[in-house]
PDB file of N, CA and C in Angstrom:
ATOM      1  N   UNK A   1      79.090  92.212  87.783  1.00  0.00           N
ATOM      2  CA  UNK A   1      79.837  92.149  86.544  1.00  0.00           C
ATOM      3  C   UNK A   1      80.451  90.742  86.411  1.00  0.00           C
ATOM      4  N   UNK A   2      80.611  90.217  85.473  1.00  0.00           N
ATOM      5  CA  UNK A   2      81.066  89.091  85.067  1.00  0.00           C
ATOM      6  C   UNK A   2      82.433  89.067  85.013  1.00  0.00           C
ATOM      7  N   UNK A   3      82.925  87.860  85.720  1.00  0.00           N
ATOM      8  CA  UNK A   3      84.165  87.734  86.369  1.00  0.00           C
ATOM      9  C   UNK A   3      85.320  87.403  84.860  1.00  0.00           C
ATOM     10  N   UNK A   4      84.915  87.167  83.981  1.00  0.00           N
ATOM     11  CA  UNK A   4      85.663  86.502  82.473  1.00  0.00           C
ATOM     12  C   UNK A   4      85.491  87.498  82.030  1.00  0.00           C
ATOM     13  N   UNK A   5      84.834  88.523  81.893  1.00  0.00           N
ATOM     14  CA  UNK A   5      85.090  89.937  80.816  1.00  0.00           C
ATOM     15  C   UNK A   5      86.230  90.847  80.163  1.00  0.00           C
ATOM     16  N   UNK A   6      86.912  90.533  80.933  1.00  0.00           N
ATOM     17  CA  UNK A   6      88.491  90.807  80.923  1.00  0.00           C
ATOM     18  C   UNK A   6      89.230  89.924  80.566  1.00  0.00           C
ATOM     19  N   UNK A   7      88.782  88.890  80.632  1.00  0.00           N
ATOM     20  CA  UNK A   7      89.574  87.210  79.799  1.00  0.00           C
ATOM     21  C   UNK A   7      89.389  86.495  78.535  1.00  0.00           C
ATOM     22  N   UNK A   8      88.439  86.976  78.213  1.00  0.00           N
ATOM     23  CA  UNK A   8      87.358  85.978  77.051  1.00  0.00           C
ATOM     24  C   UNK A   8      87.462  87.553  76.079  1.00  0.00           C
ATOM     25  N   UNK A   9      87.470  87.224  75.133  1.00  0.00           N
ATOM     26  CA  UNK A   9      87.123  87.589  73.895  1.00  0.00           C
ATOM     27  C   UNK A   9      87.075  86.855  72.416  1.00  0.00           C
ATOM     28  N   UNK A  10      85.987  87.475  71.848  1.00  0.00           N
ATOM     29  CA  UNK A  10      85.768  87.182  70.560  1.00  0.00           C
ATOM     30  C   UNK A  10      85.626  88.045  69.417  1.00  0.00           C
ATOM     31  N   UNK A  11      86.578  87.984  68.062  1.00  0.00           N
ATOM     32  CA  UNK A  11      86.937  88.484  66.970  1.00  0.00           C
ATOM     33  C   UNK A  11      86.799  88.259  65.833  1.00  0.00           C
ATOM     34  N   UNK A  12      86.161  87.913  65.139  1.00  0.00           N
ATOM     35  CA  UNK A  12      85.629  87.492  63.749  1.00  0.00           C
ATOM     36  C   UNK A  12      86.836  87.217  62.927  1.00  0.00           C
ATOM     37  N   UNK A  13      88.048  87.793  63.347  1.00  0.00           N
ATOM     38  CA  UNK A  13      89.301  88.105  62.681  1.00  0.00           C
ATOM     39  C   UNK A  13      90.003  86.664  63.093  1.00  0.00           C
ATOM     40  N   UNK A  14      89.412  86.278  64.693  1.00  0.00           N
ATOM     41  CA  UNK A  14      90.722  84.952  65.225  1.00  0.00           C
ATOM     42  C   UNK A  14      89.228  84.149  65.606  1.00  0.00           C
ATOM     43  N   UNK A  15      89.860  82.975  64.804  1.00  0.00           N
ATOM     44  CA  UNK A  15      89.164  81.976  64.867  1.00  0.00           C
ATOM     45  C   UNK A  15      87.842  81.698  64.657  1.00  0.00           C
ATOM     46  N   UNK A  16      87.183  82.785  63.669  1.00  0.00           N
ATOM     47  CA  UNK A  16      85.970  83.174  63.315  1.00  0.00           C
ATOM     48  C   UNK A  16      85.216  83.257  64.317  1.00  0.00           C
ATOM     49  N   UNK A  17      85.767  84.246  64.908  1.00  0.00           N
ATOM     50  CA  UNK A  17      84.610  84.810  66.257  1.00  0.00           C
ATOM     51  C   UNK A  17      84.600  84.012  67.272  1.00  0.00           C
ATOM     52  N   UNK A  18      84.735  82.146  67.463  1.00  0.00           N
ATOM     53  CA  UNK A  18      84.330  81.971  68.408  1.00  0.00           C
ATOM     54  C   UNK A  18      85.208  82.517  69.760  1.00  0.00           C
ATOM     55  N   UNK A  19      84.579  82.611  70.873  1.00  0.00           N
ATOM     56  CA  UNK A  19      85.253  83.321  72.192  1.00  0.00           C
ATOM     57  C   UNK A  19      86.643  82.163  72.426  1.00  0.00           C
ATOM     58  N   UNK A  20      87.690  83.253  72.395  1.00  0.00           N
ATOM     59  CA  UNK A  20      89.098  82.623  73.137  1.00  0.00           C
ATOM     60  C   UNK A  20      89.749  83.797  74.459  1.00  0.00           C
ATOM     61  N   UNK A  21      90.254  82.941  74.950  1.00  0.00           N
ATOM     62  CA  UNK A  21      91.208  83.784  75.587  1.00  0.00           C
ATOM     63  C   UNK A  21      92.133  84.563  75.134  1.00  0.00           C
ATOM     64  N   UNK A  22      91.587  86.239  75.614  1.00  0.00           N
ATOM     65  CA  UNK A  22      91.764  86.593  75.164  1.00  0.00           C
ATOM     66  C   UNK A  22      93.656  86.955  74.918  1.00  0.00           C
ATOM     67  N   UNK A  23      94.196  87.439  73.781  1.00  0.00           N
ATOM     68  CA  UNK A  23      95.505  87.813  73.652  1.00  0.00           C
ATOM     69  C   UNK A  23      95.835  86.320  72.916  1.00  0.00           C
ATOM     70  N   UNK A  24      95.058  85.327  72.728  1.00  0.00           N
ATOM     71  CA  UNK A  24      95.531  84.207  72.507  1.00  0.00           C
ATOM     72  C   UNK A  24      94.377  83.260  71.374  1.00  0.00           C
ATOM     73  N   UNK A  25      94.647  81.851  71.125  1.00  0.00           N
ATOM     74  CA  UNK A  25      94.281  81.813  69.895  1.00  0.00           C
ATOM     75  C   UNK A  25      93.434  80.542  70.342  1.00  0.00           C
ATOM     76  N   UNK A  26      93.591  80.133  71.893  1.00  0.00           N
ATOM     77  CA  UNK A  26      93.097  78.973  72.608  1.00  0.00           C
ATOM     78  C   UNK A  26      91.516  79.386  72.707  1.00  0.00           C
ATOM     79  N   UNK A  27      91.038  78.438  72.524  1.00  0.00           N
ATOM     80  CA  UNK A  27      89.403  78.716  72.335  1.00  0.00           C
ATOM     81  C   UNK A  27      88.834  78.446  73.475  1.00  0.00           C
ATOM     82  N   UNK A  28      87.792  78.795  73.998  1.00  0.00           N
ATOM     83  CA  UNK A  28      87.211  78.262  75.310  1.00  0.00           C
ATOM     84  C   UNK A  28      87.165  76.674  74.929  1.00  0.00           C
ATOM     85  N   UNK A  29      85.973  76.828  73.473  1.00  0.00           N
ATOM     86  CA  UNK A  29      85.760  75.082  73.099  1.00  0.00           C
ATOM     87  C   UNK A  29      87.213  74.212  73.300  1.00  0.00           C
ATOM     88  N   UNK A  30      88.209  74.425  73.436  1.00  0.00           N
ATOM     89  CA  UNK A  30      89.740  73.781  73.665  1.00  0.00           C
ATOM     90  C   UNK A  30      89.695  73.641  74.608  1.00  0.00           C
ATOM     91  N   UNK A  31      89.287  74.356  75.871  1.00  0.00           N
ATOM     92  CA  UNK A  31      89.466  74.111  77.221  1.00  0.00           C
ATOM     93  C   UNK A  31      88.391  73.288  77.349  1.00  0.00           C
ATOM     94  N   UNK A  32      87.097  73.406  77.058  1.00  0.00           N
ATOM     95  CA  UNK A  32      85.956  72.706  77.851  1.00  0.00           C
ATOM     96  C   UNK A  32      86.019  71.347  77.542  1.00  0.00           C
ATOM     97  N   UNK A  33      87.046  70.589  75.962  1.00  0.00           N
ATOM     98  CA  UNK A  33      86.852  69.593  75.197  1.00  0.00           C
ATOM     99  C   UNK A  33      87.881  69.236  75.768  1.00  0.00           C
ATOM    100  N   UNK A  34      89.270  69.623  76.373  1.00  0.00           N
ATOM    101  CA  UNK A  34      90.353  69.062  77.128  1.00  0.00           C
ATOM    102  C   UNK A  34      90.015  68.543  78.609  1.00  0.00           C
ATOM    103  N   UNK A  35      89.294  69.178  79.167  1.00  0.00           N
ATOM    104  CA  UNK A  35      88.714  68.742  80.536  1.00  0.00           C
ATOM    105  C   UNK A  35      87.777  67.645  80.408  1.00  0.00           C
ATOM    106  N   UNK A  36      86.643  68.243  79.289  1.00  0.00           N
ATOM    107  CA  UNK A  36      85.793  66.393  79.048  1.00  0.00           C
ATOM    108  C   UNK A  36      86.536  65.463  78.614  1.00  0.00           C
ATOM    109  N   UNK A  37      87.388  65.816  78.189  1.00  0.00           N
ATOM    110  CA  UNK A  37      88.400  64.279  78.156  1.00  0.00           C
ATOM    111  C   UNK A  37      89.145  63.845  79.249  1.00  0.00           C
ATOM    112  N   UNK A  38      89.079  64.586  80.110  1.00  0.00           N
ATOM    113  CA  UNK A  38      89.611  63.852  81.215  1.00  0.00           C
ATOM    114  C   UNK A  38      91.265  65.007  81.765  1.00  0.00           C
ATOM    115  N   UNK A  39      91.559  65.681  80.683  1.00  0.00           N
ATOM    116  CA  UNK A  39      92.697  66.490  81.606  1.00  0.00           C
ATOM    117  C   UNK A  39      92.279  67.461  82.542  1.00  0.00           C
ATOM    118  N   UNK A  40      93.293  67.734  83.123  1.00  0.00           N
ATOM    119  CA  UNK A  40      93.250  68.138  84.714  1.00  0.00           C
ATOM    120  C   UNK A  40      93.550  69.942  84.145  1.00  0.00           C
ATOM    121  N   UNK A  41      93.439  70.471  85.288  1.00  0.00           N
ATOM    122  CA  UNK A  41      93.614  72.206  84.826  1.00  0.00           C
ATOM    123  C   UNK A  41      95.475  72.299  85.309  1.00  0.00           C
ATOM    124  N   UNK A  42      95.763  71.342  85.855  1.00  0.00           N
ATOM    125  CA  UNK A  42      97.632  71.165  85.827  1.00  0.00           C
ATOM    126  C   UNK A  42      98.395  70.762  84.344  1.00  0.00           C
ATOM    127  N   UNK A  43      97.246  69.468  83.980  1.00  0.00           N
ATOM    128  CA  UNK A  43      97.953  69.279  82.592  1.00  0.00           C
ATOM    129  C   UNK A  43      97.311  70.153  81.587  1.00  0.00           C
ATOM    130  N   UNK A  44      96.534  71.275  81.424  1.00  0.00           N
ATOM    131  CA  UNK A  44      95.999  71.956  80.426  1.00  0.00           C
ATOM    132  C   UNK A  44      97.300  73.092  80.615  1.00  0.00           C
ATOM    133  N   UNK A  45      97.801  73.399  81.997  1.00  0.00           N
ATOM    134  CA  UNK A  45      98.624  74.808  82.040  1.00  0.00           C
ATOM    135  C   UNK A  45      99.786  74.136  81.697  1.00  0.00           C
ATOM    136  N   UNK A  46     100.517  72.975  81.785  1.00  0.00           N
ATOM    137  CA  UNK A  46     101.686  72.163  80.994  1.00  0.00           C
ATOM    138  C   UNK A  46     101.483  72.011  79.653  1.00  0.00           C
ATOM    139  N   UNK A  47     100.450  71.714  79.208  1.00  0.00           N
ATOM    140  CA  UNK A  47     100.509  72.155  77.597  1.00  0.00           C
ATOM    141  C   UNK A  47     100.121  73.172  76.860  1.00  0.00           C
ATOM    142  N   UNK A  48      99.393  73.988  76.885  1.00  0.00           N
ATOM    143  CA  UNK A  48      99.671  75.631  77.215  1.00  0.00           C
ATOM    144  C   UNK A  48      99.813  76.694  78.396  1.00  0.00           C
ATOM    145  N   UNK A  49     101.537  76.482  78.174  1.00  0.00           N
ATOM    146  CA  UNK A  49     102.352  77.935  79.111  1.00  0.00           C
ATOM    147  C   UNK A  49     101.917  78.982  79.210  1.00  0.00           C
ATOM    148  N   UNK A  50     101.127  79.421  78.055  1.00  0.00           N
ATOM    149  CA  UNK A  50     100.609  80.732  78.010  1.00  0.00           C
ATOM    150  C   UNK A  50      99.053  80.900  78.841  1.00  0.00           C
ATOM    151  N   UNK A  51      98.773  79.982  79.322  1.00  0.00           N
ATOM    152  CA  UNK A  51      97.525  80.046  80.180  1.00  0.00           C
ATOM    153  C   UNK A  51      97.756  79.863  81.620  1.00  0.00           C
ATOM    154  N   UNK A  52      97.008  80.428  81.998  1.00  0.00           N
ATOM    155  CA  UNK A  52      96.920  80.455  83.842  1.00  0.00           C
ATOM    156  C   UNK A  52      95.846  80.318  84.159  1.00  0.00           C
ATOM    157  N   UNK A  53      95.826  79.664  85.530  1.00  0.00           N
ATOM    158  CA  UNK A  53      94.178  78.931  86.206  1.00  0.00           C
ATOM    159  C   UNK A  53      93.142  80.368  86.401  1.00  0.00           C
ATOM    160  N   UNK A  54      93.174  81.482  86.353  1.00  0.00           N
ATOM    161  CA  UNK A  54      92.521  82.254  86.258  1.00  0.00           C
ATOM    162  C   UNK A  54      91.674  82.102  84.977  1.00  0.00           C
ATOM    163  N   UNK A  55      92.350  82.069  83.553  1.00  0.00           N
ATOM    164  CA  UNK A  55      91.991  82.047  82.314  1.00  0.00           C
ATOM    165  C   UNK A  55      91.108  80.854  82.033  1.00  0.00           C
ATOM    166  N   UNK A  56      91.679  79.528  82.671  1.00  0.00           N
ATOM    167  CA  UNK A  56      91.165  77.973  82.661  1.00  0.00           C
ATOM    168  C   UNK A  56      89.202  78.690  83.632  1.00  0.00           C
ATOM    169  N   UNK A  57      89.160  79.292  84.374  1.00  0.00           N
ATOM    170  CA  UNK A  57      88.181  79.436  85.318  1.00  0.00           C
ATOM    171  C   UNK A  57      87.631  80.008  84.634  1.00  0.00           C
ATOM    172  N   UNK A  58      87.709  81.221  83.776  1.00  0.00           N
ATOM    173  CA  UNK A  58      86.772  82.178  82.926  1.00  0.00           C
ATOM    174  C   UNK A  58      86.149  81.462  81.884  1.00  0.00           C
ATOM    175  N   UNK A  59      86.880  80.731  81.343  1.00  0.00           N
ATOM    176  CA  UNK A  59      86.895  80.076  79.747  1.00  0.00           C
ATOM    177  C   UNK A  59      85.244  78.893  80.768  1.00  0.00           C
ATOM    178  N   UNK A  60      85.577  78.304  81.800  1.00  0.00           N
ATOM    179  CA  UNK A  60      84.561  77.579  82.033  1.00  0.00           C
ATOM    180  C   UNK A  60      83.264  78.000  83.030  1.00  0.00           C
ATOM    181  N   UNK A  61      83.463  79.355  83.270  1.00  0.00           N
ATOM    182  CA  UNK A  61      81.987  80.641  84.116  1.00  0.00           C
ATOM    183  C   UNK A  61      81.631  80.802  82.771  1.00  0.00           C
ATOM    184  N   UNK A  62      82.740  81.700  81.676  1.00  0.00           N
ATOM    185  CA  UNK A  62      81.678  81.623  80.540  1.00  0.00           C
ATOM    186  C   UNK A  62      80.757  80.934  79.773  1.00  0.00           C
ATOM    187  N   UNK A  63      81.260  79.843  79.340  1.00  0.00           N
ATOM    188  CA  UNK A  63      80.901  78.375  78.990  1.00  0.00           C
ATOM    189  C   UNK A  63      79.307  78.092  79.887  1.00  0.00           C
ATOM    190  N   UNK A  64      79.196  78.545  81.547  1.00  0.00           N
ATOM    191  CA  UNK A  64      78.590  77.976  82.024  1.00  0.00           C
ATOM    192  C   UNK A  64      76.880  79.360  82.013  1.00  0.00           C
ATOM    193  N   UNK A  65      77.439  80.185  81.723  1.00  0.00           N
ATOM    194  CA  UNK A  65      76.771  81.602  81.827  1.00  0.00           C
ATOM    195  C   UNK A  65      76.488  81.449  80.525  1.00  0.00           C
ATOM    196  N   UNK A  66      76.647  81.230  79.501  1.00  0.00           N
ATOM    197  CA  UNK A  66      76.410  81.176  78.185  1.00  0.00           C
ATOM    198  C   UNK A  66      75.000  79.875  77.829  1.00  0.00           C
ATOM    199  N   UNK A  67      75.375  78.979  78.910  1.00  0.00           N
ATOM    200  CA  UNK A  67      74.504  77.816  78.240  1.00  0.00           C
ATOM    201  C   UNK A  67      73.016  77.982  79.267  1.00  0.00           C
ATOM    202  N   UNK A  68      73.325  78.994  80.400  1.00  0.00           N
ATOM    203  CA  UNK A  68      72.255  79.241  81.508  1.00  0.00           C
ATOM    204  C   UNK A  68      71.637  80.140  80.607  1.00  0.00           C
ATOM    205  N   UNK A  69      71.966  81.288  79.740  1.00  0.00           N
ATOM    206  CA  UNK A  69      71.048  81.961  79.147  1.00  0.00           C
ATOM    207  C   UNK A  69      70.838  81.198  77.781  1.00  0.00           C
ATOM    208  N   UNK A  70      70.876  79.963  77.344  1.00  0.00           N
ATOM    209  CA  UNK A  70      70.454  79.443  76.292  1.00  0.00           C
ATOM    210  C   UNK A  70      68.942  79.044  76.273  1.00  0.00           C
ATOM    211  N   UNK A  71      68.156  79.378  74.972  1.00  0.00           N
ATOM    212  CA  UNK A  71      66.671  78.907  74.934  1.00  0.00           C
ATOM    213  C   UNK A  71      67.040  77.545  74.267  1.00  0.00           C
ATOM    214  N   UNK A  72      66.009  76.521  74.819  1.00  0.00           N
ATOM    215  CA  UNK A  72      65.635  75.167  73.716  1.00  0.00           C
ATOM    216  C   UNK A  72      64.395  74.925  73.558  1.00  0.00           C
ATOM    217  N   UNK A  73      64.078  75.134  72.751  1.00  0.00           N
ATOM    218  CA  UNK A  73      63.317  75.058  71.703  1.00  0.00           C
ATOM    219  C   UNK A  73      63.014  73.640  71.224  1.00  0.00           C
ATOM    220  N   UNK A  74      61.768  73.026  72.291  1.00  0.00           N
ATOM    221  CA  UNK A  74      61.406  71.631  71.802  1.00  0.00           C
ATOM    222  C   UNK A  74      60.159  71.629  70.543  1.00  0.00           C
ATOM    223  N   UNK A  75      60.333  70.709  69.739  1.00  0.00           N
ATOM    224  CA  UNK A  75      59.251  70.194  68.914  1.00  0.00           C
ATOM    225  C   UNK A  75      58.456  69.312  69.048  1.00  0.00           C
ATOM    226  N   UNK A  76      57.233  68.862  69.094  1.00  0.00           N
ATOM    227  CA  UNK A  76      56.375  67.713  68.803  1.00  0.00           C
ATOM    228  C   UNK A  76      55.930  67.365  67.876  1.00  0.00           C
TER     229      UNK A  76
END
């Protein structure tokens, strides 16, 4: 079973579906775009209180489980 299933959700209602943590309005894409910029998972939990390194870890298994089952589809 997938370790984020209990963390991650998505609602058509918050934030047009895309997956956030869940109870909250922080998007995975917020976490994965704060870390490629260079913040740390210390300064992501200093600027949102409402997150914990458990949540920071799901938001980026999902992220990583999501793009492992992605097809691409090349053209010539």
């Amino acid at each position: 079973m997938k370790k984020y299933i209990d963390l991650i959700s998505s609602d058509h209602n918050i934030l047009l579906g895309k997956p956030v943590i869940k109870g909250t309005r922080i998007s995975v894409e917020l976490i994965l775009r704060k870390l490629s910029q260079g913040a740390t998972m210390n300064a992501l939990l200093e600027m949102y209180p409402s997150l914990n390194l458990k949540q920071i870890q799901a938001a980026m298994a999902y992220a990583a489980d999501s793009l492992a089952n992605e097809e691409i589809l090349i053209t010539v």
